[in-house]
C-alpha atoms as a PDB file:
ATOM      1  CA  UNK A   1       0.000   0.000   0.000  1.00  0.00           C
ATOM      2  CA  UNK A   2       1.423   3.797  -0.884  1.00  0.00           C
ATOM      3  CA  UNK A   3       2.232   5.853   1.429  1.00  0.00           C
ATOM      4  CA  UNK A   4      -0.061   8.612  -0.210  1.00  0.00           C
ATOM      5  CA  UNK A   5      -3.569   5.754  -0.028  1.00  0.00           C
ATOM      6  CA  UNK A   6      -2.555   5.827   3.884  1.00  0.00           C
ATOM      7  CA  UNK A   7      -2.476   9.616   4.055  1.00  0.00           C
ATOM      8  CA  UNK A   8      -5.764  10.501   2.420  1.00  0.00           C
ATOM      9  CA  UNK A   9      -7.658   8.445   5.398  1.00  0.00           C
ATOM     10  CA  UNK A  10      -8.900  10.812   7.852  1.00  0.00           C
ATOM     11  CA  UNK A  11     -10.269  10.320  10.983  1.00  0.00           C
ATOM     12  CA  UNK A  12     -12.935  11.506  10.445  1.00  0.00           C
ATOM     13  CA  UNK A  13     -13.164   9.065   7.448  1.00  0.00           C
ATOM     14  CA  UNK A  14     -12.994   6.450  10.103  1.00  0.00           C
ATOM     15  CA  UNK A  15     -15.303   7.891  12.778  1.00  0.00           C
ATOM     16  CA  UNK A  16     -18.160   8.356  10.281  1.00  0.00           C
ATOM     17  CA  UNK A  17     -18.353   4.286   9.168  1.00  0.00           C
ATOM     18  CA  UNK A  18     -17.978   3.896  13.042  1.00  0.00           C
ATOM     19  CA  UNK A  19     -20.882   5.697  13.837  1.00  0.00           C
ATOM     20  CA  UNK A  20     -22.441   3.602  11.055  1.00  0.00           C
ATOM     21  CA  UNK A  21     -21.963   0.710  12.473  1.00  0.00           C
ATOM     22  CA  UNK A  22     -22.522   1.534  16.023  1.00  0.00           C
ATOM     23  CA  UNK A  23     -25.086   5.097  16.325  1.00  0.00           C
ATOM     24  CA  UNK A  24     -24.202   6.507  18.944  1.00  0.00           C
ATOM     25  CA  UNK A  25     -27.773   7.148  20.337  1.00  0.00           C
ATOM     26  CA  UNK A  26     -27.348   3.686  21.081  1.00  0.00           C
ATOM     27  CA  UNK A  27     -25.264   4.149  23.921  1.00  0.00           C
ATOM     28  CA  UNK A  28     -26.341   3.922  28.064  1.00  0.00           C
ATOM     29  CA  UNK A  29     -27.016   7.504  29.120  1.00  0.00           C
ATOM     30  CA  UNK A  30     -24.042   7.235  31.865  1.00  0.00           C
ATOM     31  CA  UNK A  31     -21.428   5.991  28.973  1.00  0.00           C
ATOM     32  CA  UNK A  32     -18.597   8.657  27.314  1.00  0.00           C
ATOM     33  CA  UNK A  33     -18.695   7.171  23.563  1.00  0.00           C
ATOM     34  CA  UNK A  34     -17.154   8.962  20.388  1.00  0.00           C
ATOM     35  CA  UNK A  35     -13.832  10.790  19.687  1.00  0.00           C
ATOM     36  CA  UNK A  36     -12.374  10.967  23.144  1.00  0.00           C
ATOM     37  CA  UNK A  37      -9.081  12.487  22.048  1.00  0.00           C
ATOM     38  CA  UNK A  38      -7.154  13.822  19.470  1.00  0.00           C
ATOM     39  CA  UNK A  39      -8.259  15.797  15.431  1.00  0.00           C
ATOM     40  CA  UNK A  40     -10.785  14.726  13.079  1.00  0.00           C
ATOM     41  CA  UNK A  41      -8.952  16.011  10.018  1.00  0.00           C
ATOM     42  CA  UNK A  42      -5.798  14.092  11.002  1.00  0.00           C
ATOM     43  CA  UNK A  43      -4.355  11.368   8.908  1.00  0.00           C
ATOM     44  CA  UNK A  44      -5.959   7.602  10.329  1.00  0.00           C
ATOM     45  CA  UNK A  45      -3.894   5.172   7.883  1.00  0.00           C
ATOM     46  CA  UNK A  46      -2.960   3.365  11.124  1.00  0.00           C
ATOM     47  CA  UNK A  47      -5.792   1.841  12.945  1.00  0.00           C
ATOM     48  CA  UNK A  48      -5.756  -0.310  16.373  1.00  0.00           C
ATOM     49  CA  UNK A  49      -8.538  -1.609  18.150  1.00  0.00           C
ATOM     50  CA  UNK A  50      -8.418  -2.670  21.706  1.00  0.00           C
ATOM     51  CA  UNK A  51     -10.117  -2.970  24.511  1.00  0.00           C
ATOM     52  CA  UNK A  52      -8.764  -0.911  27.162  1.00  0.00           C
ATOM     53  CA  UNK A  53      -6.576   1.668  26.402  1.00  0.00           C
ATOM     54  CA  UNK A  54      -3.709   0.666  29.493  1.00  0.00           C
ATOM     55  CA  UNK A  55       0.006   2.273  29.340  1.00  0.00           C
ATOM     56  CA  UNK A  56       1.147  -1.244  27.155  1.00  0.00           C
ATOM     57  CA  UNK A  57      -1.132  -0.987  24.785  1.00  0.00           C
ATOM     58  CA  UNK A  58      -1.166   3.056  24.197  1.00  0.00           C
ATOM     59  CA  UNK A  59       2.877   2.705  23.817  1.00  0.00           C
ATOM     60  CA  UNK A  60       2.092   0.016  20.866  1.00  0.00           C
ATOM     61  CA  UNK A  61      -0.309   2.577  19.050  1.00  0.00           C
ATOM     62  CA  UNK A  62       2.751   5.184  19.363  1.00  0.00           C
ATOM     63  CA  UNK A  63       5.017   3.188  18.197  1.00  0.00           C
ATOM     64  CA  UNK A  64       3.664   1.691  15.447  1.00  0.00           C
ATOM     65  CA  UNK A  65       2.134   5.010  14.304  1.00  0.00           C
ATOM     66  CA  UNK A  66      -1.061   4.329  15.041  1.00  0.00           C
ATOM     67  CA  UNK A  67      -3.256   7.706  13.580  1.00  0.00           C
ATOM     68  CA  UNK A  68      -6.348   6.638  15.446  1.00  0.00           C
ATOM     69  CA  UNK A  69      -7.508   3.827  18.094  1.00  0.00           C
ATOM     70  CA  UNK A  70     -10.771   2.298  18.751  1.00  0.00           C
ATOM     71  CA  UNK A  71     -10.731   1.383  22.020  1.00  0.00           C
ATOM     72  CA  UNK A  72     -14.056  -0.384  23.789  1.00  0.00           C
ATOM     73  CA  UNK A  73     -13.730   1.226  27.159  1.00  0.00           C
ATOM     74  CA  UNK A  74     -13.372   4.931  27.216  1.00  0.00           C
ATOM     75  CA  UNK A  75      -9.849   6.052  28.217  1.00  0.00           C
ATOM     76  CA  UNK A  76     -12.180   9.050  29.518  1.00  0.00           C
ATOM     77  CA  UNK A  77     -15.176   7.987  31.648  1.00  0.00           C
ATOM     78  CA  UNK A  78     -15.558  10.348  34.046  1.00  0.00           C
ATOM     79  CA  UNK A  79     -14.977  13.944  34.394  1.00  0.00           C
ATOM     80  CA  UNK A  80     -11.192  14.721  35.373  1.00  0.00           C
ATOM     81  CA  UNK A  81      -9.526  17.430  36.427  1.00  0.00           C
ATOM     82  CA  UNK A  82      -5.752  16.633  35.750  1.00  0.00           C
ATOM     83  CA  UNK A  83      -4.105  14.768  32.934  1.00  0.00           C
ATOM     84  CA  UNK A  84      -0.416  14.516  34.603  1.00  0.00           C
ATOM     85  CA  UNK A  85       1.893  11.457  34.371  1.00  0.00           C
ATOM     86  CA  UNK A  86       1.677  10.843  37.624  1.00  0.00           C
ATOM     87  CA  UNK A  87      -1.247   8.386  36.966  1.00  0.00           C
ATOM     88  CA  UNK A  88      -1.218   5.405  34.585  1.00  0.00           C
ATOM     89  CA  UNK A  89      -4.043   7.194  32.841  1.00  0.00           C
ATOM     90  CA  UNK A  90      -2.826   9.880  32.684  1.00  0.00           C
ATOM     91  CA  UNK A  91       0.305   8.448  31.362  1.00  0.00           C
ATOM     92  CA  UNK A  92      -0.862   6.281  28.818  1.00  0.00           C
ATOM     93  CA  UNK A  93      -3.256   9.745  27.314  1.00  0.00           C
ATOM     94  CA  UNK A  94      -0.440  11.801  27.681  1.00  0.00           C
ATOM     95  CA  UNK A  95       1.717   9.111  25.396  1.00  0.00           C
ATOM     96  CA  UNK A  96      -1.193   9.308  22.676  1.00  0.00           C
ATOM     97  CA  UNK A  97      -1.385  13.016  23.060  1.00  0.00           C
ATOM     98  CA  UNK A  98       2.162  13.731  21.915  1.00  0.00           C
ATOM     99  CA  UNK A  99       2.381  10.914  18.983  1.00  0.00           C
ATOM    100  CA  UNK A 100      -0.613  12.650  17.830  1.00  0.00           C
ATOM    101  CA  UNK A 101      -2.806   9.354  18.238  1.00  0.00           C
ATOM    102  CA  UNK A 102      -6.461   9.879  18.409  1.00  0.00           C
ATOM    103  CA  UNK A 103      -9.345   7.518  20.294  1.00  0.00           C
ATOM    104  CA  UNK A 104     -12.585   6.811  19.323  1.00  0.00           C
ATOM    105  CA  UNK A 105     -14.873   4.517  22.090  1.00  0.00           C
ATOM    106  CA  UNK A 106     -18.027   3.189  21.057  1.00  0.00           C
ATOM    107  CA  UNK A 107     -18.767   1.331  24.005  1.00  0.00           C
ATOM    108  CA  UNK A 108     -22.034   0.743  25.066  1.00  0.00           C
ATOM    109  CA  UNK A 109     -23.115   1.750  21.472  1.00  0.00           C
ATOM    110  CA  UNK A 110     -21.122  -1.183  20.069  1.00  0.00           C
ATOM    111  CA  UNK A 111     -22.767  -3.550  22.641  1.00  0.00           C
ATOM    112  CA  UNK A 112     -26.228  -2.807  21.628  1.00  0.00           C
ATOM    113  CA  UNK A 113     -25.792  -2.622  18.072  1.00  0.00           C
ATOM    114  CA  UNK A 114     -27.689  -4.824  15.731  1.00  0.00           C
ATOM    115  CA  UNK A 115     -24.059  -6.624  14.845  1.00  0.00           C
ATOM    116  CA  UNK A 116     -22.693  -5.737  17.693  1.00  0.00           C
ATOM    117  CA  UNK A 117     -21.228  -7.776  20.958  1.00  0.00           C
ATOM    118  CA  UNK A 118     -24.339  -8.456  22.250  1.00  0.00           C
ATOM    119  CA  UNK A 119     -25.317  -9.824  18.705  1.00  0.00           C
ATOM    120  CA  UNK A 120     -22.031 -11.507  18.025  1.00  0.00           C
ATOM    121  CA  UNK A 121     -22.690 -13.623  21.782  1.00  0.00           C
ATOM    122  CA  UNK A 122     -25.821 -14.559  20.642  1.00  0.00           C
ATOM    123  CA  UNK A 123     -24.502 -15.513  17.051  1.00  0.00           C
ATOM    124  CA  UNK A 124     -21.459 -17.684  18.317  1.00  0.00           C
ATOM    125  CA  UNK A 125     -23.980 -19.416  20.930  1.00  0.00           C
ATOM    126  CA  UNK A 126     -26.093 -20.140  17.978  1.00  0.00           C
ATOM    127  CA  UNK A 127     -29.118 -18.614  19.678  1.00  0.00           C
ATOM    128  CA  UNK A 128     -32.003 -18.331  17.433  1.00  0.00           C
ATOM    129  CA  UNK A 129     -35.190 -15.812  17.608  1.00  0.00           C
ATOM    130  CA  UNK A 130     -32.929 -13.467  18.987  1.00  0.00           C
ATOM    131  CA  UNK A 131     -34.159 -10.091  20.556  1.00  0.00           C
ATOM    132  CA  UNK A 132     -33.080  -7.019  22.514  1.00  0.00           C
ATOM    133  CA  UNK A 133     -33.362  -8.258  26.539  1.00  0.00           C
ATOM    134  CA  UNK A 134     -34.190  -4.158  27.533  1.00  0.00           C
ATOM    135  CA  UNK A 135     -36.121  -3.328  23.697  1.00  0.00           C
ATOM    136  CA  UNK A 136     -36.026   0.468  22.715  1.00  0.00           C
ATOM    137  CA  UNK A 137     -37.792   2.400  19.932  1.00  0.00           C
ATOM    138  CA  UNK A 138     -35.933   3.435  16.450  1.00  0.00           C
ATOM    139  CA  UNK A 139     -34.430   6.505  16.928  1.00  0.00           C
ATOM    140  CA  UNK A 140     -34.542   7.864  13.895  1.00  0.00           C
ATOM    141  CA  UNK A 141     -36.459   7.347  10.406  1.00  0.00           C
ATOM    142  CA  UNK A 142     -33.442   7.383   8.168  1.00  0.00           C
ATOM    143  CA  UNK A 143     -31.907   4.577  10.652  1.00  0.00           C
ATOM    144  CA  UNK A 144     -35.213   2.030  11.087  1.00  0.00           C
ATOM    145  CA  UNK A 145     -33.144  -1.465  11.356  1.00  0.00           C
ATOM    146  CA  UNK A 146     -35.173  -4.596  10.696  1.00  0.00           C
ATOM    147  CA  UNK A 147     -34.176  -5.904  14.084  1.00  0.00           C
ATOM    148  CA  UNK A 148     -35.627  -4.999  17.564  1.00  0.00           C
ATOM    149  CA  UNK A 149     -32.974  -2.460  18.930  1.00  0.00           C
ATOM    150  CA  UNK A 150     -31.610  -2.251  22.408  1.00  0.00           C
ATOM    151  CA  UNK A 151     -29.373  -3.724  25.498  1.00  0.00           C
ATOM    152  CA  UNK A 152     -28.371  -6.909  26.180  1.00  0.00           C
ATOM    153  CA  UNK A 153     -29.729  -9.948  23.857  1.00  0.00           C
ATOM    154  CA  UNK A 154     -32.052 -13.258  24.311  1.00  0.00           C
ATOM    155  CA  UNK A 155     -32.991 -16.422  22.147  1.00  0.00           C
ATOM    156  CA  UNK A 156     -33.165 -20.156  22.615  1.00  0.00           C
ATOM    157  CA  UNK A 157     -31.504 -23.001  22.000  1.00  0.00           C
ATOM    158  CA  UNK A 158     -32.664 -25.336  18.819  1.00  0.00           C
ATOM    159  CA  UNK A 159     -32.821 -28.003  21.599  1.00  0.00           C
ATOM    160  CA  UNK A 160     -32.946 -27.694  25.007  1.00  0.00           C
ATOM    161  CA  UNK A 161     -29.768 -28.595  27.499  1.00  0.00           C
ATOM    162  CA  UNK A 162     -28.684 -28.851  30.618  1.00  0.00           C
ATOM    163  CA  UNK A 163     -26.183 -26.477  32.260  1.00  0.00           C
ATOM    164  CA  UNK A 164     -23.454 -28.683  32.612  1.00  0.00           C
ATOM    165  CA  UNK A 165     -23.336 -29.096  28.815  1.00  0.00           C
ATOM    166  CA  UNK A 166     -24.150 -25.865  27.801  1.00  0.00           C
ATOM    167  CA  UNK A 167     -21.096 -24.146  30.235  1.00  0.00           C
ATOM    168  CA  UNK A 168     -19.045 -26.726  27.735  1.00  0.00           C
ATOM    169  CA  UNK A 169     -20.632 -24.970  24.588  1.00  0.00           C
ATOM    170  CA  UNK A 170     -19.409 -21.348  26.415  1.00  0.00           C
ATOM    171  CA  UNK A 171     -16.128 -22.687  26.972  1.00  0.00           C
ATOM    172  CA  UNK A 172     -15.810 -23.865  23.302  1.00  0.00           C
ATOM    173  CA  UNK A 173     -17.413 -20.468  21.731  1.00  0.00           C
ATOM    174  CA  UNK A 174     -15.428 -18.214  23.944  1.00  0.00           C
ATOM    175  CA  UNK A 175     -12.074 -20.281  23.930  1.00  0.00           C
ATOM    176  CA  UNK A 176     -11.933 -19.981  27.684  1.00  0.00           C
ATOM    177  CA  UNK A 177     -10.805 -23.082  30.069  1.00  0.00           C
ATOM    178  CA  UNK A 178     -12.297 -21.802  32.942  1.00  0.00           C
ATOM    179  CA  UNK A 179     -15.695 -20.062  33.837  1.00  0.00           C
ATOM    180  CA  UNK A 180     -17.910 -19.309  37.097  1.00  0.00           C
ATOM    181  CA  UNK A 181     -21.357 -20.056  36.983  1.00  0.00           C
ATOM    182  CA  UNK A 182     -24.654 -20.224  39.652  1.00  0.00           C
ATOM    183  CA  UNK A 183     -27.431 -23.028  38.861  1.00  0.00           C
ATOM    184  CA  UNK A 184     -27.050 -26.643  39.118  1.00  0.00           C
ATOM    185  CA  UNK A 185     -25.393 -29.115  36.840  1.00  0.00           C
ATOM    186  CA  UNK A 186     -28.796 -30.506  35.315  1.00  0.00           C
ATOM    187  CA  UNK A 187     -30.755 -27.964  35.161  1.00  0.00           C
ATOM    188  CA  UNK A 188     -32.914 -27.360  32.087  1.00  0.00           C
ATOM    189  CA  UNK A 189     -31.343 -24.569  29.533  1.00  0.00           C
ATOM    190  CA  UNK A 190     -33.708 -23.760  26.825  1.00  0.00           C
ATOM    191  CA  UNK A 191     -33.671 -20.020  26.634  1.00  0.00           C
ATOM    192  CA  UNK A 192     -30.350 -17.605  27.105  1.00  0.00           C
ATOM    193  CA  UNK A 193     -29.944 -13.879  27.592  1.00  0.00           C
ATOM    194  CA  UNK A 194     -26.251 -12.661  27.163  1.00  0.00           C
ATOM    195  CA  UNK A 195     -25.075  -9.161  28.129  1.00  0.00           C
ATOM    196  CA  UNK A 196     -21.390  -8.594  27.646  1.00  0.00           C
ATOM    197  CA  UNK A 197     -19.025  -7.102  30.558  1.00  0.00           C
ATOM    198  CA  UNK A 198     -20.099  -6.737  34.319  1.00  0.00           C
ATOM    199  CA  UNK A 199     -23.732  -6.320  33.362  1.00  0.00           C
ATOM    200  CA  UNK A 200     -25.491  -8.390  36.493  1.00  0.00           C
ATOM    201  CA  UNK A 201     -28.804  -5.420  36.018  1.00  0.00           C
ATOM    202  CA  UNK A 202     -29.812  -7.667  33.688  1.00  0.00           C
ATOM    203  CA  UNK A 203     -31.105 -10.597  35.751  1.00  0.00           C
ATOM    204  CA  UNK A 204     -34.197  -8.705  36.534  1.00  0.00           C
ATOM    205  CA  UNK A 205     -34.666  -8.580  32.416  1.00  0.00           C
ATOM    206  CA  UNK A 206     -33.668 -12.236  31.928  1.00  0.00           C
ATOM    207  CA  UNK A 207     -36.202 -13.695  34.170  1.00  0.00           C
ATOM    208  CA  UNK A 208     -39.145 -11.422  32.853  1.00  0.00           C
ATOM    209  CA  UNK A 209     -37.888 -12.665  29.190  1.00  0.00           C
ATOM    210  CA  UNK A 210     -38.759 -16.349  30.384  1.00  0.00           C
ATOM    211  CA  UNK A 211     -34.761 -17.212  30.400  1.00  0.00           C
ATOM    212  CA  UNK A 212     -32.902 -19.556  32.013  1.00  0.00           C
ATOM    213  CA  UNK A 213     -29.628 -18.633  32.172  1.00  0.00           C
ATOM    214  CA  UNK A 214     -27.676 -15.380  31.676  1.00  0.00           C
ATOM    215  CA  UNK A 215     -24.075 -15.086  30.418  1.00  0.00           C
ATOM    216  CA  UNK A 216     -22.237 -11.922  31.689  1.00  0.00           C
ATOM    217  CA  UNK A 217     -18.338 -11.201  32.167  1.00  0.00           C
ATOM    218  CA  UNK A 218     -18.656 -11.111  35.624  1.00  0.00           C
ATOM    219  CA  UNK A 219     -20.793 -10.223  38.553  1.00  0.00           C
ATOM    220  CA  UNK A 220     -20.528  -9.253  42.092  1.00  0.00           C
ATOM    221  CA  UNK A 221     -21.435 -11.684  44.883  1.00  0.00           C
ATOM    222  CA  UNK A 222     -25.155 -10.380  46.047  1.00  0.00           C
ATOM    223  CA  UNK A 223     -26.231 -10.176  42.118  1.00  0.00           C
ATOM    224  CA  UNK A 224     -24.889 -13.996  42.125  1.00  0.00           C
ATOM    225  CA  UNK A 225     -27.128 -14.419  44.997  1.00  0.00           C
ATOM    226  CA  UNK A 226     -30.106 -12.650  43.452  1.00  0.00           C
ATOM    227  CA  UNK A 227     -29.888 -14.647  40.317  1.00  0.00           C
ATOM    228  CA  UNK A 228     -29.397 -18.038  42.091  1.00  0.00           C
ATOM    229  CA  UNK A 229     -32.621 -16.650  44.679  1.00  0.00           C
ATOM    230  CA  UNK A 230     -34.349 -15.897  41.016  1.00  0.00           C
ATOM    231  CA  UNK A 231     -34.075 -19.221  39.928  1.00  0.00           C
ATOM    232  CA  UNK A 232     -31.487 -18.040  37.086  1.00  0.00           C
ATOM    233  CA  UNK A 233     -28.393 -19.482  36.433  1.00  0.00           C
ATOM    234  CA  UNK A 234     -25.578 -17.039  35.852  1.00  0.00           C
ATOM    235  CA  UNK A 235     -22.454 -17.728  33.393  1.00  0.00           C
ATOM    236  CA  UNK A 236     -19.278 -15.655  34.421  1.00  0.00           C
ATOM    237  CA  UNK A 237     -16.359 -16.351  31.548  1.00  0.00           C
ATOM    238  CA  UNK A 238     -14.389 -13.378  32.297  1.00  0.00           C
ATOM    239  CA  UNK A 239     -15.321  -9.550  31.233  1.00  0.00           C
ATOM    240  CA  UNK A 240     -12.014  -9.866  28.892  1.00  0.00           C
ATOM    241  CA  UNK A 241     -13.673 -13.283  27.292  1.00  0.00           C
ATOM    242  CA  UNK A 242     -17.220 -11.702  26.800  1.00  0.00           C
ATOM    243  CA  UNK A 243     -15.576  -8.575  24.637  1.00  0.00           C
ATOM    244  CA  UNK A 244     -12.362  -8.766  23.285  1.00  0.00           C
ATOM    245  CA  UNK A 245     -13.099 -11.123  20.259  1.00  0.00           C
ATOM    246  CA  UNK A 246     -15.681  -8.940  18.830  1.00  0.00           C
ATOM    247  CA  UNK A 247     -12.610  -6.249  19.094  1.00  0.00           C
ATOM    248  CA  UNK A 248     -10.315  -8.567  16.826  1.00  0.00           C
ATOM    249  CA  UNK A 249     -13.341  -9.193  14.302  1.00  0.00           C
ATOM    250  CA  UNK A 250     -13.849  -5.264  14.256  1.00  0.00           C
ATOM    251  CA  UNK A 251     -10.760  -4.905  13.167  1.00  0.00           C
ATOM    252  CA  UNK A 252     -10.861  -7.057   9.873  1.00  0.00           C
ATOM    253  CA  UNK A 253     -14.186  -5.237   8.802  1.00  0.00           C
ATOM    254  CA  UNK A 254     -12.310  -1.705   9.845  1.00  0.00           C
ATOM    255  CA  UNK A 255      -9.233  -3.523   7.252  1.00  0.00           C
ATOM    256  CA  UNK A 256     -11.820  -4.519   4.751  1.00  0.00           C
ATOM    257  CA  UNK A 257     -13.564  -0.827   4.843  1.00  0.00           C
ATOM    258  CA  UNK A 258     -10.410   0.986   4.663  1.00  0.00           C
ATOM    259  CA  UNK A 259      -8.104  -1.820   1.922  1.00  0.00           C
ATOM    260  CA  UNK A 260      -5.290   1.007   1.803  1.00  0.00           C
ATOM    261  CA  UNK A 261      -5.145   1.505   5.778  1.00  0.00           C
ATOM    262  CA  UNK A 262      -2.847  -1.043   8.252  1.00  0.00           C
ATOM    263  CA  UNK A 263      -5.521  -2.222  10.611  1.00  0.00           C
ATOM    264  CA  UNK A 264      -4.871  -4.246  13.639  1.00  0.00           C
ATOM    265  CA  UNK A 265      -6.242  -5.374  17.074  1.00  0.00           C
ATOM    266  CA  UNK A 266      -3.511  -4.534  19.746  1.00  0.00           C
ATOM    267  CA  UNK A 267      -1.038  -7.334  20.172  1.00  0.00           C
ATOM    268  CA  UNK A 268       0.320  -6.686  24.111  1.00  0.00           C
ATOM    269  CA  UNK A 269      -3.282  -6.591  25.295  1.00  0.00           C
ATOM    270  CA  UNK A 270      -3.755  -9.534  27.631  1.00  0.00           C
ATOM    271  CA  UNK A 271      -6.783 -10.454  30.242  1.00  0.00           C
ATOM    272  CA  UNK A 272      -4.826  -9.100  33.514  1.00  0.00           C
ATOM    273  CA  UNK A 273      -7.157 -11.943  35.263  1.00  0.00           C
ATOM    274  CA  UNK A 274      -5.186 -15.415  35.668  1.00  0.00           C
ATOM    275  CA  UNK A 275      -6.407 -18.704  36.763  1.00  0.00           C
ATOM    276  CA  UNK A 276      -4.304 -21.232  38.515  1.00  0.00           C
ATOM    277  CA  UNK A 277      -3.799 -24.403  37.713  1.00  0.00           C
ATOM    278  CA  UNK A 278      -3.966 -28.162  39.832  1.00  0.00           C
END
């Protein structure tokens, strides 16, 4: 690829397909989604996605001359009232800051989208009838979607399972060796909701939506006890495991969008939870 094809890309080229893909108005009310830092009209022939913008993975972006990063979590999330590097924050923005990097977060936006982690859960699950767990109304007439929009997702199984074999079809869709769950063993699994992250204030929503299980990153110990008091059983494969592979697919469409740009999901990024082994 020229150097030139790389140059023309904006990012503001880059923002508008995200906001394509992922309309904003989609986001949680309490979420900081869009360009977080940096200049529209600079050059984005450099892309990386990640999921949390940490000091590792903002010094890869630098130095690989990264123009603009998508990164899931916002690297600003509440307000602030010093960027200094006496913080690992404010370290890492100050790094992106002065290599002239830009961020874009579409959080919450790219959670509820209609192909977006919520949807891919439900997709590698191979849930079918699939709907919005917390439904909302089209925002917009120019942006009517076939499919129901909202948080969180639910569908059912072609056949119904029990939980002991359907935390083996999590491990196998989510490559992950390890997983906490609440419910018994043979208990009947016939209809799933999925919300990706730490999203427990959905087990209210699951149970009204007639489900039997909910798959979340994680959850703190009195939601695990109000789901297994609710009759629900609860999945908890890791917040990294719920969201970081729709990250990586992200950035093959961003590399099929943009032909001429490098694209690439950070490579130092790593789930900083660990699980022993026997």
């Amino acid at each position: 690829m020229s150097e030139d094809a790389q140059l023309a890309i904006r990012v503001s080229d880059v923002v508008d397909v995200l906001r394509e893909m992922f309309p904003l108005e989609l986001a949680e009310d309490w979420d900081n989604v869009g360009l977080l830092v940096g200049d529209e009209t600079r050059p984005a022939g450099a892309i990386m996605t990640c999921l949390t913008l940490t000091e590792d993975v903002a010094d890869e972006a630098a130095k690989r001359g990264a123009g603009l990063v998508v990164a899931h979590h916002p690297v600003l999330f509440r307000p602030v009232k010093t960027i200094t590097a006496e913080t690992p924050g404010g370290r890492a923005l100050l790094a992106l800051i002065e290599a002239g990097v830009s961020v874009y977060s579409p959080h919450t936006a790219f959670d509820s989208a209609v192909e977006g982690i919520n949807a891919r859960l439900a997709a590698s699950l191979e849930l079918q009838d699939v709907r919005p767990l917390r439904p909302v109304p089209s925002f917009s007439e120019s942006q009517q979607e076939e499919a129901p929009l909202g948080s969180g997702r639910y569908g059912r199984l072609e056949s119904p399972t029990r939980l002991g074999d359907f935390l083996a079809k999590v491990k196998l869709a989510l490559d992950v060796e390890h997983l906490q769950y609440i419910g018994e063993d043979d208990s009947r699994v016939s209809q799933v909701a999925v919300a990706c992250g730490a999203a427990a204030e959905f087990i209210a929503d699951a149970v009204r939506s007639g489900c039997n299980v909910l798959l979340t990153g994680e959850a703190r110990f009195h939601a695990c006890l109000e789901a297994r008091s609710s009759g629900l059983g609860l999945i908890l494969p890791g917040h990294y495991a719920t969201e970081r592979p729709a990250v990586e697919q992200l950035a093959h469409e961003l590399q099929a969008r943009f032909p001429s740009a490098s694209v690439w999901a950070s490579e130092v990024e790593r789930d900083p939870v660990r699980w022993s082994t026997p």
